[in-house]
C-alpha atoms as a PDB file:
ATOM      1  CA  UNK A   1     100.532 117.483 113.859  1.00  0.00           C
ATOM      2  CA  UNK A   2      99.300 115.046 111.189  1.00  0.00           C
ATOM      3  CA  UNK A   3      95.611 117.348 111.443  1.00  0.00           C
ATOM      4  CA  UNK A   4      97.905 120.855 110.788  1.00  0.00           C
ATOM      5  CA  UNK A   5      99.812 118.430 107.690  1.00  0.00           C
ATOM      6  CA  UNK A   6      96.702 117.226 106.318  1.00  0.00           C
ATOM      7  CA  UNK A   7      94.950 120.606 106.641  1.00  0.00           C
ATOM      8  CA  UNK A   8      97.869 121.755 104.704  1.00  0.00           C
ATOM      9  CA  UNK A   9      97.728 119.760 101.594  1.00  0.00           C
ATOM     10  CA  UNK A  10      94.328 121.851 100.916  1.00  0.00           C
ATOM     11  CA  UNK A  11      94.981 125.343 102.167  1.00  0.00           C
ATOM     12  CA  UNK A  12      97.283 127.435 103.812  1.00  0.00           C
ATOM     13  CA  UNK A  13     100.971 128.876 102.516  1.00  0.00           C
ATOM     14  CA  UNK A  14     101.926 125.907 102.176  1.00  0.00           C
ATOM     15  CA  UNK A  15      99.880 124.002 100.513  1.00  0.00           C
ATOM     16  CA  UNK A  16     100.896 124.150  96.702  1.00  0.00           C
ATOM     17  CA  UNK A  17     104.639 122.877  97.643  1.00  0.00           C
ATOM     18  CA  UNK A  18     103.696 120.659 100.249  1.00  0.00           C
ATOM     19  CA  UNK A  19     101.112 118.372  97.930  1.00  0.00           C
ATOM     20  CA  UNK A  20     103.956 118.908  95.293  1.00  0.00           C
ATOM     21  CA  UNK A  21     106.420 117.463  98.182  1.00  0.00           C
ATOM     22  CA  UNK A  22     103.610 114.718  98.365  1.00  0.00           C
ATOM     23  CA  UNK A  23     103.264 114.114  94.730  1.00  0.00           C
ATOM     24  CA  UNK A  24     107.217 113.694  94.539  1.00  0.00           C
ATOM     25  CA  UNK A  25     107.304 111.676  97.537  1.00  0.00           C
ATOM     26  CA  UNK A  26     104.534 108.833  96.104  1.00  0.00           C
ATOM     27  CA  UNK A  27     106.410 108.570  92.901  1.00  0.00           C
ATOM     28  CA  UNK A  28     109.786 108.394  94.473  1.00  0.00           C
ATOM     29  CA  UNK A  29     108.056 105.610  96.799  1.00  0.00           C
ATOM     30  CA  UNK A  30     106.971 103.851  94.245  1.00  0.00           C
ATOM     31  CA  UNK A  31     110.223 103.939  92.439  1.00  0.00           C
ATOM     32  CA  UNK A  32     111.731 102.746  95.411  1.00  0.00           C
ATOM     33  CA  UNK A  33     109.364  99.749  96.043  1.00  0.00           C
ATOM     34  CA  UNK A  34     110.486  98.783  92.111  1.00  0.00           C
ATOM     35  CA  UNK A  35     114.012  99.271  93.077  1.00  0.00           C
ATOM     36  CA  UNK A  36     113.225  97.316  96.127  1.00  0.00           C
ATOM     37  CA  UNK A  37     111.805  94.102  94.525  1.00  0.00           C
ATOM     38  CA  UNK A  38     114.768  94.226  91.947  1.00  0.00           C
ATOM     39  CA  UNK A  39     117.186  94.447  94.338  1.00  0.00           C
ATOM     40  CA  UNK A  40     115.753  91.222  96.240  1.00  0.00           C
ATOM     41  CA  UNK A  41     113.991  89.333  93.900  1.00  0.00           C
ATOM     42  CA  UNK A  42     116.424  89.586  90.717  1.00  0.00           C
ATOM     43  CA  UNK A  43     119.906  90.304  92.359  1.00  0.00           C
ATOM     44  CA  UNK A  44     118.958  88.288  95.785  1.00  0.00           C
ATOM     45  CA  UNK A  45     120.177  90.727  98.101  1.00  0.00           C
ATOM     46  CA  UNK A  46     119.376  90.812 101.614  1.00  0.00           C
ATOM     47  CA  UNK A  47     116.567  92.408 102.583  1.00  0.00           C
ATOM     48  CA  UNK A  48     117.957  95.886 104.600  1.00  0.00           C
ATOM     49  CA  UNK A  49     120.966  95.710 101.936  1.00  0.00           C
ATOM     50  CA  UNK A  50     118.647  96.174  99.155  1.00  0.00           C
ATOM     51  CA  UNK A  51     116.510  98.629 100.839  1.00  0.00           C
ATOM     52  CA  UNK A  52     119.019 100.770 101.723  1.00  0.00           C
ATOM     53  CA  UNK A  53     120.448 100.803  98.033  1.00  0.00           C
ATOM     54  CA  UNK A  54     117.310 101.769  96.755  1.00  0.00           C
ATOM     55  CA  UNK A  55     116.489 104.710  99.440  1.00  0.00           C
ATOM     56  CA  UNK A  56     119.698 105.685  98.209  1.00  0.00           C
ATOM     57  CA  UNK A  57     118.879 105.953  94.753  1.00  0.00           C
ATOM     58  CA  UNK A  58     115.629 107.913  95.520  1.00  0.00           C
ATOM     59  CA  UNK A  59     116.971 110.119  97.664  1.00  0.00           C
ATOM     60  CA  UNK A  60     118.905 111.450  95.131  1.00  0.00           C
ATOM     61  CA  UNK A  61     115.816 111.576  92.799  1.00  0.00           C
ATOM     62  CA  UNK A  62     114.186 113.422  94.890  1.00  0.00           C
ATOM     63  CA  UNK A  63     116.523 116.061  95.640  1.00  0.00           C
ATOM     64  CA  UNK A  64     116.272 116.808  91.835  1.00  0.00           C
ATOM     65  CA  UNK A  65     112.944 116.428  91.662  1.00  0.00           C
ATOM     66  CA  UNK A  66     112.043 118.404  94.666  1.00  0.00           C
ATOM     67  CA  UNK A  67     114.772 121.281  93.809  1.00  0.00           C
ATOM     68  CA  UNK A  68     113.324 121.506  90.281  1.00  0.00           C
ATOM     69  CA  UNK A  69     109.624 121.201  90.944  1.00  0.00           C
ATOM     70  CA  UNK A  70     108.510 121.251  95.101  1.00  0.00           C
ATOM     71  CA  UNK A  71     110.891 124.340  95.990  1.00  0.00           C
ATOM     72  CA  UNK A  72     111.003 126.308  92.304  1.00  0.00           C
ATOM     73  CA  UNK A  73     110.933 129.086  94.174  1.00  0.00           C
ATOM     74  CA  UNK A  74     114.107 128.836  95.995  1.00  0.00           C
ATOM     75  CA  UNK A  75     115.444 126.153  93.828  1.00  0.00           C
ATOM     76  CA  UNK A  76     119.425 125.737  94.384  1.00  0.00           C
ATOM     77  CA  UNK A  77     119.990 127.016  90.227  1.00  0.00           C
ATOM     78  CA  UNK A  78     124.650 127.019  90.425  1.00  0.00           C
ATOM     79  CA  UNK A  79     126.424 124.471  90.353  1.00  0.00           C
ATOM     80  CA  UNK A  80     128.093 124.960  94.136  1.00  0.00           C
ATOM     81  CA  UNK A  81     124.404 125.714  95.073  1.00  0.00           C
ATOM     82  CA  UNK A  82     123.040 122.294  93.735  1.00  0.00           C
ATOM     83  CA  UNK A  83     125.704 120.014  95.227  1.00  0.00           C
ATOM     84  CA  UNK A  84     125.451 122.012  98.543  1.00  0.00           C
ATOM     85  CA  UNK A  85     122.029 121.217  98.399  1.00  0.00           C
ATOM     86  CA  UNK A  86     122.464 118.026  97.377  1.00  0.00           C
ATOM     87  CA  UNK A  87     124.797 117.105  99.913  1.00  0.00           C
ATOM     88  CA  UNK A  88     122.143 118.505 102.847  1.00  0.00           C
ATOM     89  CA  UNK A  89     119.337 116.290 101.417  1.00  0.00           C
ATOM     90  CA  UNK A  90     121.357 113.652 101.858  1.00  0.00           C
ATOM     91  CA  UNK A  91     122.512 114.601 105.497  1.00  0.00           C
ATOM     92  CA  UNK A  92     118.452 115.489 105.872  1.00  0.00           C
ATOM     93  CA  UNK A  93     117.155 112.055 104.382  1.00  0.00           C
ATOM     94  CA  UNK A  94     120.007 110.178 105.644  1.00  0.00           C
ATOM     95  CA  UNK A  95     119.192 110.562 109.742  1.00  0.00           C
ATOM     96  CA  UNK A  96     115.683 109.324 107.668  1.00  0.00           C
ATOM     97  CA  UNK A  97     117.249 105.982 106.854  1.00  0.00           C
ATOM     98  CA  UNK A  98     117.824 104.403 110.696  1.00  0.00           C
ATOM     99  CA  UNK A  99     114.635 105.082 110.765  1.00  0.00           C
ATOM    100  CA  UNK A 100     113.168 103.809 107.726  1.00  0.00           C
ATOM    101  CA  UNK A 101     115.104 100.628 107.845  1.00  0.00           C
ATOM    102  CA  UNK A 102     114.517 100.462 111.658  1.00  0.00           C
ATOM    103  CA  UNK A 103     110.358 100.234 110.842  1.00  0.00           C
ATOM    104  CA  UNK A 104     111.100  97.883 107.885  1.00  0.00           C
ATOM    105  CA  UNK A 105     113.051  95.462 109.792  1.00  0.00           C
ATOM    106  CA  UNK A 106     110.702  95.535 112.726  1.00  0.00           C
ATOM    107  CA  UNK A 107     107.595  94.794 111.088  1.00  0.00           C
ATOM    108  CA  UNK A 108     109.290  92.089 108.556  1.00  0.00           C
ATOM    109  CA  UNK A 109     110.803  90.259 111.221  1.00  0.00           C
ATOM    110  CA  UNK A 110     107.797  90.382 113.811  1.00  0.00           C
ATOM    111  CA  UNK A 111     105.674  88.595 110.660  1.00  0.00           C
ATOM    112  CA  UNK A 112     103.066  91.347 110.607  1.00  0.00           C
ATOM    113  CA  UNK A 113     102.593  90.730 107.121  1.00  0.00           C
ATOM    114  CA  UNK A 114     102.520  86.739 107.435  1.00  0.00           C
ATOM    115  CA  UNK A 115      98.809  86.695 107.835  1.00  0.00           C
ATOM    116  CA  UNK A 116      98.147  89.056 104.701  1.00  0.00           C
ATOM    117  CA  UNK A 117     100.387  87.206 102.518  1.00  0.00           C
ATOM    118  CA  UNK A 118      99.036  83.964 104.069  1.00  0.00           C
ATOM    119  CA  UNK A 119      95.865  84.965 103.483  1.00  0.00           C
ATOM    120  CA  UNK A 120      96.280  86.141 100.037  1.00  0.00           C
ATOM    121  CA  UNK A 121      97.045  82.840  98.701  1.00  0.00           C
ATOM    122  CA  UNK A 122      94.194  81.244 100.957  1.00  0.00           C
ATOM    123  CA  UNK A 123      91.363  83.099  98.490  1.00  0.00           C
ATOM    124  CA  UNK A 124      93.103  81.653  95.775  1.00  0.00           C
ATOM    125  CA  UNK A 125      89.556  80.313  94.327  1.00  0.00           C
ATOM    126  CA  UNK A 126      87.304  83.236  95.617  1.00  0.00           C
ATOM    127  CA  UNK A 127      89.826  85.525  93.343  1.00  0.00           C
ATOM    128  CA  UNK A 128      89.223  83.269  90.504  1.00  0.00           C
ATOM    129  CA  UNK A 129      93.153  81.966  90.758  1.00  0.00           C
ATOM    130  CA  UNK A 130      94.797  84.970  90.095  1.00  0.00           C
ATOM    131  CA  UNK A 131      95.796  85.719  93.687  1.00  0.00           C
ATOM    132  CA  UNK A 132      98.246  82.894  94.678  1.00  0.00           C
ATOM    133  CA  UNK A 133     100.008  83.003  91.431  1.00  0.00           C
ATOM    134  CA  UNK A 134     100.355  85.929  91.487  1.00  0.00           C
ATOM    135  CA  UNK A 135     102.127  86.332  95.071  1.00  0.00           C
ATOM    136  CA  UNK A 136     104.252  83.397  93.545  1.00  0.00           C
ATOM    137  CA  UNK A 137     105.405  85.433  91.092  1.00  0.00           C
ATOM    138  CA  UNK A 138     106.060  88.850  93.002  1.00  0.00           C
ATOM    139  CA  UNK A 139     107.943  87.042  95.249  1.00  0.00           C
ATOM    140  CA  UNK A 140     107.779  87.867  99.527  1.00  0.00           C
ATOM    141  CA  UNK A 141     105.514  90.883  99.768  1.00  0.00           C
ATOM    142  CA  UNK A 142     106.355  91.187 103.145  1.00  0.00           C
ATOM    143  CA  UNK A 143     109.228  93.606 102.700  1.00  0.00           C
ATOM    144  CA  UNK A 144     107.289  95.828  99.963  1.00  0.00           C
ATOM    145  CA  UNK A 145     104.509  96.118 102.457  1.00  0.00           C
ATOM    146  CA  UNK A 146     106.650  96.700 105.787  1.00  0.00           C
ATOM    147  CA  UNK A 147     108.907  99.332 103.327  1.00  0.00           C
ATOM    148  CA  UNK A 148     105.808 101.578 101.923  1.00  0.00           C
ATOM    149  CA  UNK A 149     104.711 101.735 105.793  1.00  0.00           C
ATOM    150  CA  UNK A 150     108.059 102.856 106.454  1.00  0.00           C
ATOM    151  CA  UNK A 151     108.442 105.383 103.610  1.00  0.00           C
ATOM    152  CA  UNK A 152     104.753 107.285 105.011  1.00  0.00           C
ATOM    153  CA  UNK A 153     106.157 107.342 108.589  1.00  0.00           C
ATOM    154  CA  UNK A 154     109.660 108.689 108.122  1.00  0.00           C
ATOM    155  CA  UNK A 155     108.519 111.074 105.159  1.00  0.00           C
ATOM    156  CA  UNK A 156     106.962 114.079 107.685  1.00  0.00           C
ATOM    157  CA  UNK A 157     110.084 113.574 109.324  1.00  0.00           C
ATOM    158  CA  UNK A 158     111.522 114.296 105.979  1.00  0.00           C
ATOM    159  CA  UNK A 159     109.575 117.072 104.801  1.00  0.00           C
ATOM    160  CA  UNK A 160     109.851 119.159 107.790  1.00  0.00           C
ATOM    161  CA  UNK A 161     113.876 118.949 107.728  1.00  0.00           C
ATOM    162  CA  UNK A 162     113.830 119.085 103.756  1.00  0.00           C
ATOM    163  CA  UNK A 163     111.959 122.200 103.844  1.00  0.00           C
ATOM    164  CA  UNK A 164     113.866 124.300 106.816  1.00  0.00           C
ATOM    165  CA  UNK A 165     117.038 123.060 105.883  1.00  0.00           C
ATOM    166  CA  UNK A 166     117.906 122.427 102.431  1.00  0.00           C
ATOM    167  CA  UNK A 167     115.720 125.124 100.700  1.00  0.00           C
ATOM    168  CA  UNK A 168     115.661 127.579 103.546  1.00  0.00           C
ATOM    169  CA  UNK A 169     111.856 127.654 104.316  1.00  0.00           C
END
């Protein structure tokens, strides 16, 4: 499957809208990694809490996004259309978010970023002391890194619903 999706991005039918699904899908991502660290670091909201506001937010950035850009061709143009649409991407992405917060939670709490944050501020020197204060200032990576992990695995899951679904295809 992930041979047939990579082989896709260069060639095939699909290929045009599904790096265009891609390209909206990084810049979403990295939207809601911003919208992530806000959440926690600025508002102090719980970890899952704040990621779940800010898939949220991006799913609905997508869908406009995606419907004006990734599926031109059968782009949901009225009003009825759009909300329709709008309304699927959500059911779509939503049965995406157990998921989602199901991989960030998992990896967070299991500490399989511990070592790579520890380790970050252990090269402090070799890094010429950017490293650590730099962590210090970001704040705990560990839910950034656990939540862009997340975001790759549940977006084929995404894509393939997306793209039968809500535009038809």
């Amino acid at each position: 499957m992930l041979r047939r999706f990579l082989r896709n991005l260069h060639s095939g039918p699909l290929a045009l809208q599904l790096r265009r699904f891609v390209i909206v899908g990084a810049f979403t991502a990295g939207i809601q990694q911003v919208l992530l660290w806000v959440f926690i670091n600025i508002l102090g909201l719980f970890y899952l809490l704040a990621a779940l506001f800010a898939i949220e937010i991006t799913i609905i950035l997508s869908y406009v996004l995606n419907n004006a850009w990734t599926f031109q061709v059968t782009r949901n143009t009225g009003t009825v259309e759009y909300l329709v649409g709008l309304l699927k991407t959500n059911v779509v992405r939503g049965t995406a978010i157990p998921i989602q917060l199901g991989i960030l939670y998992a990896l967070v709490e299991s500490g399989a970023f511990d070592p790579l944050a520890a380790g970050a501020e252990a090269v402090e020197l070799s890094a010429f002391g950017v490293i650590k204060p730099l962590v210090a200032s970001v704040g705990p990576i560990e839910p950034l890194l656990a939540n862009a992990v997340a975001i790759v695995v549940s977006g084929i899951y995404r894509y393939v619903l997306d793209a039968k679904w809500t535009w038809g295809q």
